[in-house]
C-alpha atoms as a PDB file:
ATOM      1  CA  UNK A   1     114.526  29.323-222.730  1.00  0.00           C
ATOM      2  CA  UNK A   2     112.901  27.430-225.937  1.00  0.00           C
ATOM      3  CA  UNK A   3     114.546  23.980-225.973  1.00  0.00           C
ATOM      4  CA  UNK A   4     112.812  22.464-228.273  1.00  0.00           C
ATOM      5  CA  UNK A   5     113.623  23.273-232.433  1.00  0.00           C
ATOM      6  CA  UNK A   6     109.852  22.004-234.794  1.00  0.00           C
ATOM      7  CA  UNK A   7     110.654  22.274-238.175  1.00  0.00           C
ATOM      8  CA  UNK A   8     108.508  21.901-241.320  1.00  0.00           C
ATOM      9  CA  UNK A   9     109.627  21.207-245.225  1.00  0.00           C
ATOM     10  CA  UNK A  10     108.814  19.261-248.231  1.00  0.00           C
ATOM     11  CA  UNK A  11     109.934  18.578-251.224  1.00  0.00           C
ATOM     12  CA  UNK A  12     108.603  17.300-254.600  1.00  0.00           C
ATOM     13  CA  UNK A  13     110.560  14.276-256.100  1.00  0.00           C
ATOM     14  CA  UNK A  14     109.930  11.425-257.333  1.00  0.00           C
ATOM     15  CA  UNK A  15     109.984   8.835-254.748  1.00  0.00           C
ATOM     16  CA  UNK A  16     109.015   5.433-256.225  1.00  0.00           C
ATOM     17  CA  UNK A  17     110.502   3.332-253.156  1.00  0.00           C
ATOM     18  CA  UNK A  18     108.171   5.174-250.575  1.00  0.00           C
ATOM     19  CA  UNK A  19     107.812   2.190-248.861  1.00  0.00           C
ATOM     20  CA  UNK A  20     110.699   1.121-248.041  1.00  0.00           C
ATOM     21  CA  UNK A  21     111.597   4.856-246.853  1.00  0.00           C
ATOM     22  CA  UNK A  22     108.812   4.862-244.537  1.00  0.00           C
ATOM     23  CA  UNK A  23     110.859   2.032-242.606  1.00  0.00           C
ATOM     24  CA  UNK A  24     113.918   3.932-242.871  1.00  0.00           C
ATOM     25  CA  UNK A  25     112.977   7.334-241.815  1.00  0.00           C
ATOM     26  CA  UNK A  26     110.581   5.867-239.252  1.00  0.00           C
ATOM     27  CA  UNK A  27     113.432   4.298-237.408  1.00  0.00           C
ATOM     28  CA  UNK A  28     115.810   6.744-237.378  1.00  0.00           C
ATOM     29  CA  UNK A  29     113.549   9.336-236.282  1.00  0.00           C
ATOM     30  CA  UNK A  30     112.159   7.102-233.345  1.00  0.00           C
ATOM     31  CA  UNK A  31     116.161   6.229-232.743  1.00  0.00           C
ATOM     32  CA  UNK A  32     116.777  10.298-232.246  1.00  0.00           C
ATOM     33  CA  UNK A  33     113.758  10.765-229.919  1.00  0.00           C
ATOM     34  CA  UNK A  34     111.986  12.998-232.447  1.00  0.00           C
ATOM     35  CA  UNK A  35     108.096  13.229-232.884  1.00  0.00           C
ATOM     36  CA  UNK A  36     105.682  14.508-235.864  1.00  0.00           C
ATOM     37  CA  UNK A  37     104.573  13.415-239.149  1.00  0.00           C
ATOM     38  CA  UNK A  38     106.648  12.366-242.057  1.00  0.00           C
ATOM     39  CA  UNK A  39     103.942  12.175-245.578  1.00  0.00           C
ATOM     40  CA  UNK A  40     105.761   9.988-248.467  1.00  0.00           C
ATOM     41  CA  UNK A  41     104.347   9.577-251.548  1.00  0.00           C
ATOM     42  CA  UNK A  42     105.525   9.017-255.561  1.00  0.00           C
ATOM     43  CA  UNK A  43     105.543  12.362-255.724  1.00  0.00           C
ATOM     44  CA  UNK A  44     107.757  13.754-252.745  1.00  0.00           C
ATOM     45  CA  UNK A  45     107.965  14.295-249.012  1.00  0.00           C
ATOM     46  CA  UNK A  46     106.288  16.465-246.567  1.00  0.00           C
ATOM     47  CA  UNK A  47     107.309  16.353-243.061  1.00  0.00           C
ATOM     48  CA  UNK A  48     106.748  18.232-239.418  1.00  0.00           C
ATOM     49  CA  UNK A  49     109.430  17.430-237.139  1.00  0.00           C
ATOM     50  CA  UNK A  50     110.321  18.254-233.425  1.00  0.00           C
ATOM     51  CA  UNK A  51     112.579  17.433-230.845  1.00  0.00           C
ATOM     52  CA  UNK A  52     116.495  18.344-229.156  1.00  0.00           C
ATOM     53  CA  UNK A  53     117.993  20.746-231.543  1.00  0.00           C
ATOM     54  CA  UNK A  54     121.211  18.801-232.707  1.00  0.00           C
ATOM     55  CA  UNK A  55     118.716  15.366-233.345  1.00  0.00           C
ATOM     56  CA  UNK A  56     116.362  17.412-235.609  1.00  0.00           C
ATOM     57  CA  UNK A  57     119.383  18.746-237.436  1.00  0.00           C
ATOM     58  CA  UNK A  58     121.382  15.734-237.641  1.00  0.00           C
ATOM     59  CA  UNK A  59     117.997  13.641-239.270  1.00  0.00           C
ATOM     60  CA  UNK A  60     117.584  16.216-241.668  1.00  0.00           C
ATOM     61  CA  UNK A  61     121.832  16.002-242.595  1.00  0.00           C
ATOM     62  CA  UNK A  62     121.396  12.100-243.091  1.00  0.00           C
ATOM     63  CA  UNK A  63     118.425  13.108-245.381  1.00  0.00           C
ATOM     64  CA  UNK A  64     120.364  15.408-247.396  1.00  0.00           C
ATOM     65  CA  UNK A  65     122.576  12.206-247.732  1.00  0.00           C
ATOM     66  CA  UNK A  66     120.077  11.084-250.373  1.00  0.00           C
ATOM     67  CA  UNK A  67     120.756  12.930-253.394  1.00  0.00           C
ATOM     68  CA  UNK A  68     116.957  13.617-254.168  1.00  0.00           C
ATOM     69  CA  UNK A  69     116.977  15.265-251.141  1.00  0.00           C
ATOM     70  CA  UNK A  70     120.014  17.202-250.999  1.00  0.00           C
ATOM     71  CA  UNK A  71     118.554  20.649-250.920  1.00  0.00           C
ATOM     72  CA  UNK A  72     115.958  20.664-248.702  1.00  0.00           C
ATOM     73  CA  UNK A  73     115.766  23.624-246.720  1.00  0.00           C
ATOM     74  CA  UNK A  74     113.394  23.313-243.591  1.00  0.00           C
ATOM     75  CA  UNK A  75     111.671  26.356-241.799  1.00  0.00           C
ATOM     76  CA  UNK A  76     112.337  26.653-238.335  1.00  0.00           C
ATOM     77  CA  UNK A  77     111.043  27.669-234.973  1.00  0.00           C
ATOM     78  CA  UNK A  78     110.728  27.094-231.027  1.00  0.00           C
ATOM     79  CA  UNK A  79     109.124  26.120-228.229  1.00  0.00           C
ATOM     80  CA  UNK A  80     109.101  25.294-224.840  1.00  0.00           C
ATOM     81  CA  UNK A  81     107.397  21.476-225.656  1.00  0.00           C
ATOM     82  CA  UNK A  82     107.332  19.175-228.116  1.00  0.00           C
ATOM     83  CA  UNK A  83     103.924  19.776-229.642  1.00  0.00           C
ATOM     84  CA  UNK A  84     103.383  16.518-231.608  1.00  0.00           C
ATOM     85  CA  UNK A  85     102.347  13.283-229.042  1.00  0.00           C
ATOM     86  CA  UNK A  86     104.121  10.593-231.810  1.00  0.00           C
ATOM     87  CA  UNK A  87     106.456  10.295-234.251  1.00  0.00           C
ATOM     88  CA  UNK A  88     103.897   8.939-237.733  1.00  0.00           C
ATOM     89  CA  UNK A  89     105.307   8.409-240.691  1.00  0.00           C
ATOM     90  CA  UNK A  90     102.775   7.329-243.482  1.00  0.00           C
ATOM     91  CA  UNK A  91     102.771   6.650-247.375  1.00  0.00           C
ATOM     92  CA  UNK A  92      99.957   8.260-248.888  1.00  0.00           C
ATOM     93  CA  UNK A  93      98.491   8.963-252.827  1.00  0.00           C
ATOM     94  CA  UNK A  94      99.782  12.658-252.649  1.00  0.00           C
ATOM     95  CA  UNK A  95     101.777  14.303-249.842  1.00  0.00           C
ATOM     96  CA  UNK A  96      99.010  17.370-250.344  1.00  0.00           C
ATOM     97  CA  UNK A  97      95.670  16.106-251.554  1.00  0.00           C
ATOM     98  CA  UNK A  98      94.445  18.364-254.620  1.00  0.00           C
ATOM     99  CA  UNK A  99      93.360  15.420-256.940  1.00  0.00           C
ATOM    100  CA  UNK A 100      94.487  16.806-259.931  1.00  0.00           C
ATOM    101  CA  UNK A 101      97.263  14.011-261.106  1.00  0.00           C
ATOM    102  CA  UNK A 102      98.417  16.155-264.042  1.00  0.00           C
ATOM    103  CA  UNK A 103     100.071  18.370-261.693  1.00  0.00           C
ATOM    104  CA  UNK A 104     103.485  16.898-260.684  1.00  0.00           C
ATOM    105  CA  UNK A 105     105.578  19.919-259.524  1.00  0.00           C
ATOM    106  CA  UNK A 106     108.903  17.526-259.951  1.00  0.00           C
ATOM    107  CA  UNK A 107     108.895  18.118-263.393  1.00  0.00           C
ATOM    108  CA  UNK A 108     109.170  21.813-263.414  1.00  0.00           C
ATOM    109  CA  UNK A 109     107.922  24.518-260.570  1.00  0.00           C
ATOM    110  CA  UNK A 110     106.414  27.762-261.365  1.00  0.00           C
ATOM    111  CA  UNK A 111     108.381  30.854-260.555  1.00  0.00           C
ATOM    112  CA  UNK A 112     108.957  31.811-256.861  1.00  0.00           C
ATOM    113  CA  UNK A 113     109.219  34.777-255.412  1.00  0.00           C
ATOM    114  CA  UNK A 114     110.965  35.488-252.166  1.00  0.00           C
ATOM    115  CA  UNK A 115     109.254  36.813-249.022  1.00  0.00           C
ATOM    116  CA  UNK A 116     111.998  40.114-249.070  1.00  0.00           C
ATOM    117  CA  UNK A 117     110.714  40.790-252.795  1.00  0.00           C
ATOM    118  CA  UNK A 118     107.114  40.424-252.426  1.00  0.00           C
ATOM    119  CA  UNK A 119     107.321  42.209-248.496  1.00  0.00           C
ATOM    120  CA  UNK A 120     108.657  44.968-250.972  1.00  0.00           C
ATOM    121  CA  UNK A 121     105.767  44.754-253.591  1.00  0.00           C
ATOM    122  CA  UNK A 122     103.155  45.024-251.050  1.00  0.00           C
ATOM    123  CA  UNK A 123     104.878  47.996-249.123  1.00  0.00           C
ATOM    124  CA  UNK A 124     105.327  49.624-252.878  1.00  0.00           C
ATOM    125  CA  UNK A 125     101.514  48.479-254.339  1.00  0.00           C
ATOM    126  CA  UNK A 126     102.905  46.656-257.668  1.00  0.00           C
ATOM    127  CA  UNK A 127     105.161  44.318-258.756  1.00  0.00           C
ATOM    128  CA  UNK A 128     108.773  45.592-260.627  1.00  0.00           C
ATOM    129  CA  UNK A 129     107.223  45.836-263.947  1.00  0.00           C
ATOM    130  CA  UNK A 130     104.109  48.304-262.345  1.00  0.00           C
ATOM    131  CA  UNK A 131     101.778  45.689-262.402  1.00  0.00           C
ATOM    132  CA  UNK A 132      99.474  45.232-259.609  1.00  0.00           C
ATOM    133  CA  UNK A 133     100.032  42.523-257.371  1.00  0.00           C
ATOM    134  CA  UNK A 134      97.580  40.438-255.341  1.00  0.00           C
ATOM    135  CA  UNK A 135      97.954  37.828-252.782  1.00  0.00           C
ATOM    136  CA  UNK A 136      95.592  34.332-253.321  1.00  0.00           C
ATOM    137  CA  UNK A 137      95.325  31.979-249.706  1.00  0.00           C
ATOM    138  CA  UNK A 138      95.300  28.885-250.826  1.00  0.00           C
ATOM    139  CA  UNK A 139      94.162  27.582-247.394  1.00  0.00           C
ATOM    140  CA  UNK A 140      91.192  26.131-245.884  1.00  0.00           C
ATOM    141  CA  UNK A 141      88.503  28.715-243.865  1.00  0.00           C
ATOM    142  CA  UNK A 142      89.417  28.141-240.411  1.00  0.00           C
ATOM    143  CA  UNK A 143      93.082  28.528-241.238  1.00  0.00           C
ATOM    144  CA  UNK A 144      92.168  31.917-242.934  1.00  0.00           C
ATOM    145  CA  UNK A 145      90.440  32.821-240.197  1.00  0.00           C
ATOM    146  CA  UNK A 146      93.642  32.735-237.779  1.00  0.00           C
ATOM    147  CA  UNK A 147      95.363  35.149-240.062  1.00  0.00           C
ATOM    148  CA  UNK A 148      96.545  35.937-243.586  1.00  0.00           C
ATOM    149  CA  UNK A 149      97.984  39.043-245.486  1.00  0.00           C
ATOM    150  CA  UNK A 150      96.164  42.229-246.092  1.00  0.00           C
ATOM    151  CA  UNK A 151      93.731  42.090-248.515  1.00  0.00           C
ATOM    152  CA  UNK A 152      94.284  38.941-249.607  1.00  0.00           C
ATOM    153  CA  UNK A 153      92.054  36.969-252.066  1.00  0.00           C
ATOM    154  CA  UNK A 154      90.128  34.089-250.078  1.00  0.00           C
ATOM    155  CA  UNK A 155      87.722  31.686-251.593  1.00  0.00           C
ATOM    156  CA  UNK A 156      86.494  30.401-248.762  1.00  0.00           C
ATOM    157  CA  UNK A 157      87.513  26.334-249.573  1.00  0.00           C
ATOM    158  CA  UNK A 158      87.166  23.905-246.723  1.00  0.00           C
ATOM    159  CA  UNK A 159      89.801  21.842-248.278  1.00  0.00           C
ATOM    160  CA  UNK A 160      92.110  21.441-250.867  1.00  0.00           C
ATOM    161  CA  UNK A 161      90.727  19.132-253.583  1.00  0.00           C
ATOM    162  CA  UNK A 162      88.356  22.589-253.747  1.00  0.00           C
ATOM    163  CA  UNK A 163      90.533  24.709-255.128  1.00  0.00           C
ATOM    164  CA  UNK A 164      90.640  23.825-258.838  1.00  0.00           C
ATOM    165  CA  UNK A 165      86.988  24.645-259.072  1.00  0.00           C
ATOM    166  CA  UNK A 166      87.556  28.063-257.348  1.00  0.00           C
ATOM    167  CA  UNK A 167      90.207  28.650-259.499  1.00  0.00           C
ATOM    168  CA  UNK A 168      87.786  28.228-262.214  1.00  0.00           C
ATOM    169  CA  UNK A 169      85.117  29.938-260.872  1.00  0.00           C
ATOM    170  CA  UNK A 170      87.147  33.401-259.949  1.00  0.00           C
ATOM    171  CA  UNK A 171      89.857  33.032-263.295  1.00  0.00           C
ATOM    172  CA  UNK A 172      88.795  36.049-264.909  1.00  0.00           C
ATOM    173  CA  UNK A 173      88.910  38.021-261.778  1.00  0.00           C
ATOM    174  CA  UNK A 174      93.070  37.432-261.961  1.00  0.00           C
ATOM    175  CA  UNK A 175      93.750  38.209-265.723  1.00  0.00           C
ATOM    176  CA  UNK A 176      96.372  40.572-265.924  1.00  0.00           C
ATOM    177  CA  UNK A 177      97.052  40.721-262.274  1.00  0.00           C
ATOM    178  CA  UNK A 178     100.862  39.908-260.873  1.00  0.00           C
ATOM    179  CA  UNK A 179      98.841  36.612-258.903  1.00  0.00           C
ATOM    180  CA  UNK A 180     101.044  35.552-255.569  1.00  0.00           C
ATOM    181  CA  UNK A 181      99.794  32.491-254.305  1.00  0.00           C
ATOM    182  CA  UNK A 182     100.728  31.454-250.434  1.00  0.00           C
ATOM    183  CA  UNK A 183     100.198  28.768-247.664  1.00  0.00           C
ATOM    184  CA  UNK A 184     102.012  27.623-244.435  1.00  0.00           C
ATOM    185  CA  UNK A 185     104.853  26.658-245.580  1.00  0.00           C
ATOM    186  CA  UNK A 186     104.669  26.651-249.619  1.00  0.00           C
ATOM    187  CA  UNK A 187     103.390  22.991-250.633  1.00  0.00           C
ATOM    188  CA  UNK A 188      99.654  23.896-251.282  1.00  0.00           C
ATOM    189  CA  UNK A 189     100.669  27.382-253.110  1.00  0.00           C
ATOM    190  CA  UNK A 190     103.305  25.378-255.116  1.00  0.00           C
ATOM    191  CA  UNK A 191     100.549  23.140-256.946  1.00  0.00           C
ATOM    192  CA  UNK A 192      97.977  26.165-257.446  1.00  0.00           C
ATOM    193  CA  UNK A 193     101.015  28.401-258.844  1.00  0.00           C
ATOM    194  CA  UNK A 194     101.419  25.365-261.633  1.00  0.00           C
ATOM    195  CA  UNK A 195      97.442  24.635-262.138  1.00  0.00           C
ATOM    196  CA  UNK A 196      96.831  28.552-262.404  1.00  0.00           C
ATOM    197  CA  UNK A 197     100.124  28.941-264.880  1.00  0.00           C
ATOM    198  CA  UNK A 198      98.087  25.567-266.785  1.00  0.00           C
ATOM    199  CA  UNK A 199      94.647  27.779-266.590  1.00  0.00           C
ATOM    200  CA  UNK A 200      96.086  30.379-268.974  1.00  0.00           C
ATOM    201  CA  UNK A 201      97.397  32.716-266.495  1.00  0.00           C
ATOM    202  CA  UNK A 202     100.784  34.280-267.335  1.00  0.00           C
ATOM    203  CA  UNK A 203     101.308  36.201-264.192  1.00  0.00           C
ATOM    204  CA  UNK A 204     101.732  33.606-261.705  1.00  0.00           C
ATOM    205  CA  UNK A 205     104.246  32.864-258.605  1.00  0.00           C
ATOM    206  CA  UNK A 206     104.116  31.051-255.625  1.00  0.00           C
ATOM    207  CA  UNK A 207     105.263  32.545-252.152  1.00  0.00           C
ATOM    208  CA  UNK A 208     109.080  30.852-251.408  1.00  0.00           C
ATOM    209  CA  UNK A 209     108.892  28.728-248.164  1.00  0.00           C
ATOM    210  CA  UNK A 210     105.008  29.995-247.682  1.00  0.00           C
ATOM    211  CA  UNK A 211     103.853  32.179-244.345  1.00  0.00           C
ATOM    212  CA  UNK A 212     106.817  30.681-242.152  1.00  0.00           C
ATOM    213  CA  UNK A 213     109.445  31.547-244.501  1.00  0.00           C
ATOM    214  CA  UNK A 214     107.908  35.192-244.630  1.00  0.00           C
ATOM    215  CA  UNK A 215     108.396  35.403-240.861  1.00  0.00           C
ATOM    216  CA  UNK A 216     111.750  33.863-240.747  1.00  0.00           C
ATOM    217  CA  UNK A 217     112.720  36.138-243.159  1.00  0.00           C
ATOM    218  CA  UNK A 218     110.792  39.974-243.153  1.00  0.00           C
ATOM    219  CA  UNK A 219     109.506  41.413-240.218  1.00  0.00           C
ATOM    220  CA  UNK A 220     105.933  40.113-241.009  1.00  0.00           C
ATOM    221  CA  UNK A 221     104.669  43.706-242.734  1.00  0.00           C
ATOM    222  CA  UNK A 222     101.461  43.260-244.511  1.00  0.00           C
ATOM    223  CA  UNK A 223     100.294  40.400-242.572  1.00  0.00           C
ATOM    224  CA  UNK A 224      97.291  40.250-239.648  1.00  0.00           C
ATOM    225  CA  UNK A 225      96.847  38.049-237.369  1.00  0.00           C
ATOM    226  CA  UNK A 226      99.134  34.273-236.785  1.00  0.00           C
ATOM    227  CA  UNK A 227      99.396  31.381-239.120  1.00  0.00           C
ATOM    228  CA  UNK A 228      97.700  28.573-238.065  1.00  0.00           C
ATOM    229  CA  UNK A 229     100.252  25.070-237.916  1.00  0.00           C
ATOM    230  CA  UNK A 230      98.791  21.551-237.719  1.00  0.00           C
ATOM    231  CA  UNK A 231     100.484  21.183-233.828  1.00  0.00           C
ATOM    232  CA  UNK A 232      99.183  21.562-230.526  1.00  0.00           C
ATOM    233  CA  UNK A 233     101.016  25.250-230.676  1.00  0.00           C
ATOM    234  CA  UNK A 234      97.939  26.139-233.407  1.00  0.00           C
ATOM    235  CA  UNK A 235      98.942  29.534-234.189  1.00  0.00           C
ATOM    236  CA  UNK A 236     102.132  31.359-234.592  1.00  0.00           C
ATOM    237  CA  UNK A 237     102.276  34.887-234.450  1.00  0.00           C
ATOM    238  CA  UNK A 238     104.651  36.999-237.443  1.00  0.00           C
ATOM    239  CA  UNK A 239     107.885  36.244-235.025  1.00  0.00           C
ATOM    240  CA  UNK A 240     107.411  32.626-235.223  1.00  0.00           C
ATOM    241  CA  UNK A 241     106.508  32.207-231.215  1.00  0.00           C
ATOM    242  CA  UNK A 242     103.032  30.828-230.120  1.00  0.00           C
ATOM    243  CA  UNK A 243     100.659  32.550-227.776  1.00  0.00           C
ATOM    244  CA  UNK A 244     100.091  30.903-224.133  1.00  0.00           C
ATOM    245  CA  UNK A 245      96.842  29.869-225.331  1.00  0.00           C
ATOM    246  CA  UNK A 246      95.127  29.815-228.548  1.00  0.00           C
ATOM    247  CA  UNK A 247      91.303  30.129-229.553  1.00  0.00           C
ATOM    248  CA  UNK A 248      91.371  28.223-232.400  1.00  0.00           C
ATOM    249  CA  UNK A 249      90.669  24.515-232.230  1.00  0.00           C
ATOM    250  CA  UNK A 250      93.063  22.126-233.730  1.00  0.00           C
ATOM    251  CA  UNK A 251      91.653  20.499-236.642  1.00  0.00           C
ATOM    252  CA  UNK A 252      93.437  17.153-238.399  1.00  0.00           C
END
């Protein structure tokens, strides 16, 4: 039986005492025997969790104590082993790297649509208003590689801070086009959604809760192959478990 409950989730905020939270949050995860990575930065938190299911839980309940942090919803799944060696929490210039500082999602996200809804695009070929729908990875190559949705639009980045020039590179190609954008778990589609909305496209969402939250919550139609996670489990297939051994190396 899986024992052991990894969670991922961010949220973007405005988080001017970073610093001090990194002391906080570091303690009381080390206290509860959980490892992974917690990212804090002025703009928000991004953090990968693991550990006993009722000390994963119960951090994430003292979080929600914090106002600015009240909703956070975390994707879930299991495993047999705690796939993260340490417990790292860091402050850093932007919880996701893009290098674009006029995109803050805090002050307004661009519309999301959830996995049941698009699940039900794909399966119908357009979007409720007949227009045709297409899917945009906002991931890097190898993570591509491991899997992503049928027929989805991949530019072939190697990293993140790449994407605005794709996006201006390939713009025209997505005029007129109901434009989904997804990722693991939501935080890289989240900025592209806003810089594509910013690029003069009016036809824009990003994928609620990313590639996990379309496993947790459809029956992973449309989709070949696993998602690849930044753990030692490396790829999870569409019902959120992780093969015995995976092919992929794990990059960080």
């Amino acid at each position: 039986m899986t024992a052991v409950l990894n969670i991922s989730c961010y949220k973007f905020v405005p988080l001017p005492d970073a610093e001090v939270l990194r002391e906080q949050l570091h303690a009381r995860a080390v206290a509860l025997g959980l490892k992974g990575t917690i990212l804090l930065a002025e703009e928000g938190i991004n953090f990968f969790l693991a550990g006993d299911a009722a000390s994963v839980r119960g951090f994430v309940d003292t979080l929600r104590g914090d106002e600015r942090f009240a909703d956070l919803d975390p994707k879930e799944s299991w495993s047999d082993t705690v796939p993260f060696r340490k417990m790292l929490v860091k402050v850093k210039r932007e919880i996701i790297r893009m290098d674009h500082p006029t995109i803050r999602p805090a002050q307004g996200r661009a519309p999301a649509v959830a996995p049941a809804t698009l699940r039900r695009w794909l399966e119908q070929g357009h979007d409720d208003d007949g227009r045709e729908v297409v899917t945009l990875d906002t991931r890097n190559t190898f993570e591509v590689d491991a899997g992503t949705f049928d027929n989805a639009i991949d530019w072939r980045i190697g990293k993140f801070t790449e994407f605005p020039a794709a996006l201006q590179a390939h713009k025209a190609a997505l005029q007129d086009k109901t434009v989904v954008s997804f990722c693991t778990g939501g935080i890289r589609c989240e900025k592209a959604a806003i810089l594509m909305q910013e690029e003069g496209l009016e036809h824009v969402y990003q994928l609620e809760g990313g590639i996990l939250k379309y496993f947790e919550h459809t029956d992973g139609a449309h989709y070949h192959g696993g998602c690849f996670v930044f753990d030692e489990r490396a790829v999870l297939a569409t019902d959120l478990s992780a093969p015995e051994s995976a092919d992929i190396a794990i990059k960080k």
